[in-house]
C-alpha atoms as a PDB file:
ATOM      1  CA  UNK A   1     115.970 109.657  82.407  1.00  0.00           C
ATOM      2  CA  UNK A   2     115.284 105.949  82.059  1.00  0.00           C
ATOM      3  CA  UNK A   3     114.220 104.049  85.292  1.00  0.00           C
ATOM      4  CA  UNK A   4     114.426 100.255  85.960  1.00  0.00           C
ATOM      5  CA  UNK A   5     111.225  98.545  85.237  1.00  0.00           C
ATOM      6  CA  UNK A   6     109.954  95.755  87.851  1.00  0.00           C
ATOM      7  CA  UNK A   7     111.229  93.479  85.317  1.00  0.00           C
ATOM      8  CA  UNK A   8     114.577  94.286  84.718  1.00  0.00           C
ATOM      9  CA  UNK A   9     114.106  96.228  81.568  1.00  0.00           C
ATOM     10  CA  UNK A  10     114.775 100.341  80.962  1.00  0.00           C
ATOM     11  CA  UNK A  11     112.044 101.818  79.111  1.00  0.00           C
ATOM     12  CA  UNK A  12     113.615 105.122  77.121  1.00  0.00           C
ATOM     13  CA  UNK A  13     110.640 108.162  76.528  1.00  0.00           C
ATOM     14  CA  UNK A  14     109.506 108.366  73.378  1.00  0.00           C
ATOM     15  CA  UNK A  15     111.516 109.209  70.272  1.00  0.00           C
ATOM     16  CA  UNK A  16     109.154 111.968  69.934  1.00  0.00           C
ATOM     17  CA  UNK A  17     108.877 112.937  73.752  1.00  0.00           C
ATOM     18  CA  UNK A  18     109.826 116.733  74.038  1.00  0.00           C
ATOM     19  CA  UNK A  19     112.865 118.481  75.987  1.00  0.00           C
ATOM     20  CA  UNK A  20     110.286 120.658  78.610  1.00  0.00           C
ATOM     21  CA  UNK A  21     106.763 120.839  78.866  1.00  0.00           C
ATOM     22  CA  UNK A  22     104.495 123.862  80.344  1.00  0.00           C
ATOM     23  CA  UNK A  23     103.313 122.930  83.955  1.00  0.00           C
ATOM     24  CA  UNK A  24     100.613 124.230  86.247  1.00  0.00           C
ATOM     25  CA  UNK A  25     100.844 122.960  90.230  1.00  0.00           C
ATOM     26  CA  UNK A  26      98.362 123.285  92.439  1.00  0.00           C
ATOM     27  CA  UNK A  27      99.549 123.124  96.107  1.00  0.00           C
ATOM     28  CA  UNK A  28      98.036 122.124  99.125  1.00  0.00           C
ATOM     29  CA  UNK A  29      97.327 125.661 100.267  1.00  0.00           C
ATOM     30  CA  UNK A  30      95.092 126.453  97.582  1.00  0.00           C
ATOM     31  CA  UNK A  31      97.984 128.424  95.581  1.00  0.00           C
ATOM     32  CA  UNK A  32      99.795 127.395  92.477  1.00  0.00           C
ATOM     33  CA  UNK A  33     102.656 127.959  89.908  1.00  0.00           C
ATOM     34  CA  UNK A  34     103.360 127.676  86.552  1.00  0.00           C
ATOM     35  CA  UNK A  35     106.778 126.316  85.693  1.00  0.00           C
ATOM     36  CA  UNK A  36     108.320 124.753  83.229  1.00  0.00           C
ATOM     37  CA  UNK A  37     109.604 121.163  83.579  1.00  0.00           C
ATOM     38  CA  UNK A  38     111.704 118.454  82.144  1.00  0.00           C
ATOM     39  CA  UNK A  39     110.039 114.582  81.699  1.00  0.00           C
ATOM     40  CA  UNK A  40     112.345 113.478  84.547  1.00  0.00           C
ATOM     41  CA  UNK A  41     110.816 116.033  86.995  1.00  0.00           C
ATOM     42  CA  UNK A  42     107.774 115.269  85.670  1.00  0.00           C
ATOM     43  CA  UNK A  43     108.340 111.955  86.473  1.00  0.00           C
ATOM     44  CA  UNK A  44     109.429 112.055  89.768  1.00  0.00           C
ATOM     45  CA  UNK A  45     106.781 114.940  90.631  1.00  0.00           C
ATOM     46  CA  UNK A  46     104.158 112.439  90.250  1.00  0.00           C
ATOM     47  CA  UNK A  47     106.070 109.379  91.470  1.00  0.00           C
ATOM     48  CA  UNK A  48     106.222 111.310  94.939  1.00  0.00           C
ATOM     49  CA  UNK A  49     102.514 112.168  94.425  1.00  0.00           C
ATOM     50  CA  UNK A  50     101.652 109.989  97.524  1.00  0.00           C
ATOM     51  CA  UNK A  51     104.167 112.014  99.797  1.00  0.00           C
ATOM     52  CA  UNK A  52     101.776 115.307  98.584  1.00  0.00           C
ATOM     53  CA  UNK A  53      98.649 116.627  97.687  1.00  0.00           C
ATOM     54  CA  UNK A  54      99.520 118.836  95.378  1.00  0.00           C
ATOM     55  CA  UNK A  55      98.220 118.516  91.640  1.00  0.00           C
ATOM     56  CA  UNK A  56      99.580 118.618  88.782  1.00  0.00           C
ATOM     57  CA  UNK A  57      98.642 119.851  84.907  1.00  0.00           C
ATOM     58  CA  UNK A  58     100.776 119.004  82.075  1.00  0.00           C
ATOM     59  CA  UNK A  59     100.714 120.861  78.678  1.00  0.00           C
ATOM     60  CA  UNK A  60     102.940 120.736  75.316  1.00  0.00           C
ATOM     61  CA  UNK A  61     103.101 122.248  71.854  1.00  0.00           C
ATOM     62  CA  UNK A  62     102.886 119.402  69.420  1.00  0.00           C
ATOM     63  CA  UNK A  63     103.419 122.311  66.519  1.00  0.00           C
ATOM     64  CA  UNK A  64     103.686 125.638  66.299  1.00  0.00           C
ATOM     65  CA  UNK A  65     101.016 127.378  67.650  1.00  0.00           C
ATOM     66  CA  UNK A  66      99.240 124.572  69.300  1.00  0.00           C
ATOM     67  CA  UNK A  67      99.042 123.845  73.179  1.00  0.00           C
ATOM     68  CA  UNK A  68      97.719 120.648  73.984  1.00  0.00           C
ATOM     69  CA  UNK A  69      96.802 119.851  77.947  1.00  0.00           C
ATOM     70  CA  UNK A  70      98.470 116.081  78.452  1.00  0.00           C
ATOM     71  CA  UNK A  71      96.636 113.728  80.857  1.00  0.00           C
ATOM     72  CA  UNK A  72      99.028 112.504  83.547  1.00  0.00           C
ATOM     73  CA  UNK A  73      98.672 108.657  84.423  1.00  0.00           C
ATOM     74  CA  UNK A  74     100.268 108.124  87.841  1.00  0.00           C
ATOM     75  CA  UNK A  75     101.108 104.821  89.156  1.00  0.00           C
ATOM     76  CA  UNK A  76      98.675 102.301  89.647  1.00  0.00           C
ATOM     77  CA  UNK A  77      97.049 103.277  86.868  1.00  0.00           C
ATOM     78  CA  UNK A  78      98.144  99.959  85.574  1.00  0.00           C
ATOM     79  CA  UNK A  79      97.970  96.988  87.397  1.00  0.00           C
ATOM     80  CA  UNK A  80     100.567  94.767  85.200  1.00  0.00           C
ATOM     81  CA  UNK A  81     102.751  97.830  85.418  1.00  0.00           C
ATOM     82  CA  UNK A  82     101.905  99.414  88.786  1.00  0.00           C
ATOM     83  CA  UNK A  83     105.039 101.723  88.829  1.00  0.00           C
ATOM     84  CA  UNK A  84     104.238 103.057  85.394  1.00  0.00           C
ATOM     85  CA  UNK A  85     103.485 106.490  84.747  1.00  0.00           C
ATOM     86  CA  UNK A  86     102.761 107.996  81.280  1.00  0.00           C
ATOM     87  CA  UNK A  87     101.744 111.344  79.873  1.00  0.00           C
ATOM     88  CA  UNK A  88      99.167 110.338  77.296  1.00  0.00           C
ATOM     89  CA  UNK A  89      97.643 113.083  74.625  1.00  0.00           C
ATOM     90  CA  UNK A  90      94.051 113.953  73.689  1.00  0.00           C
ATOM     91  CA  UNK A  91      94.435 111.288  70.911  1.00  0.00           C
ATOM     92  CA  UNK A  92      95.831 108.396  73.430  1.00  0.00           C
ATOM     93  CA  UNK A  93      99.187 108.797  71.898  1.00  0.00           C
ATOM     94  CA  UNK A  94     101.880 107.934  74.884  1.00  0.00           C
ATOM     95  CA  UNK A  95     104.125 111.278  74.665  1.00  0.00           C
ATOM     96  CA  UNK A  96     106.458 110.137  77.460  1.00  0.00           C
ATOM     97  CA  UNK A  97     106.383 107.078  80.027  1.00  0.00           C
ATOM     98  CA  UNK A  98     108.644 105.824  82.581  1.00  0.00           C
ATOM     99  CA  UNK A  99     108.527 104.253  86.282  1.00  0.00           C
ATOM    100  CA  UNK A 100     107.977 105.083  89.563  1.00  0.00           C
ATOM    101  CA  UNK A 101     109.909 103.678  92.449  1.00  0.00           C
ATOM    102  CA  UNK A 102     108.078 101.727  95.278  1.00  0.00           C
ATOM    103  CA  UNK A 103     109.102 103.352  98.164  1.00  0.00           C
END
């Protein structure tokens, strides 16, 4: 799903940015689940991060046979791009990024 920048532009995810990823939430009570998402509910998971406590953990395969645990940038990670939220891999490659809304 592409969201509006601050700016005017649409940032896209990446070419390379997969369909679902493997996701582990922990809730406020202590308890969690294991679901798998898409990047757009991904994305607005962690832009309504402020409305929750709940955490979340991202993982993908990058190959067969490989998990990988993704590190989830929420916004204001970036203060140029404060509505900005990426999902970033052990090797700082950007997997998928998109905005936030300011609400």
């Amino acid at each position: 799903m592409e969201k509006e920048t601050t700016k005017g532009k649409k940032k896209s995810p990446a070419p390379n940015c997969p369909d679902r990823f493997f996701v582990h939430i922990l809730h406020d009570d202590n308890t969690y689940s294991t679901n798998v998402y898409t990047w757009s509910q991904i994305l607005s998971f962690v832009d309504m991060s402020d409305c929750h406590d709940d955490e979340i953990r991202v993982f993908y395969s990058p190959e067969y046979g490989k998990i990988e645990e993704l590190e989830v940038l929420g916004t204001w990670h970036d203060p140029k791009e404060p509505l900005l939220i990426e999902l970033v891999s052990q090797s700082r490659e950007v997997i998928c990024s998109g905005y936030g809304t300011d609400h």
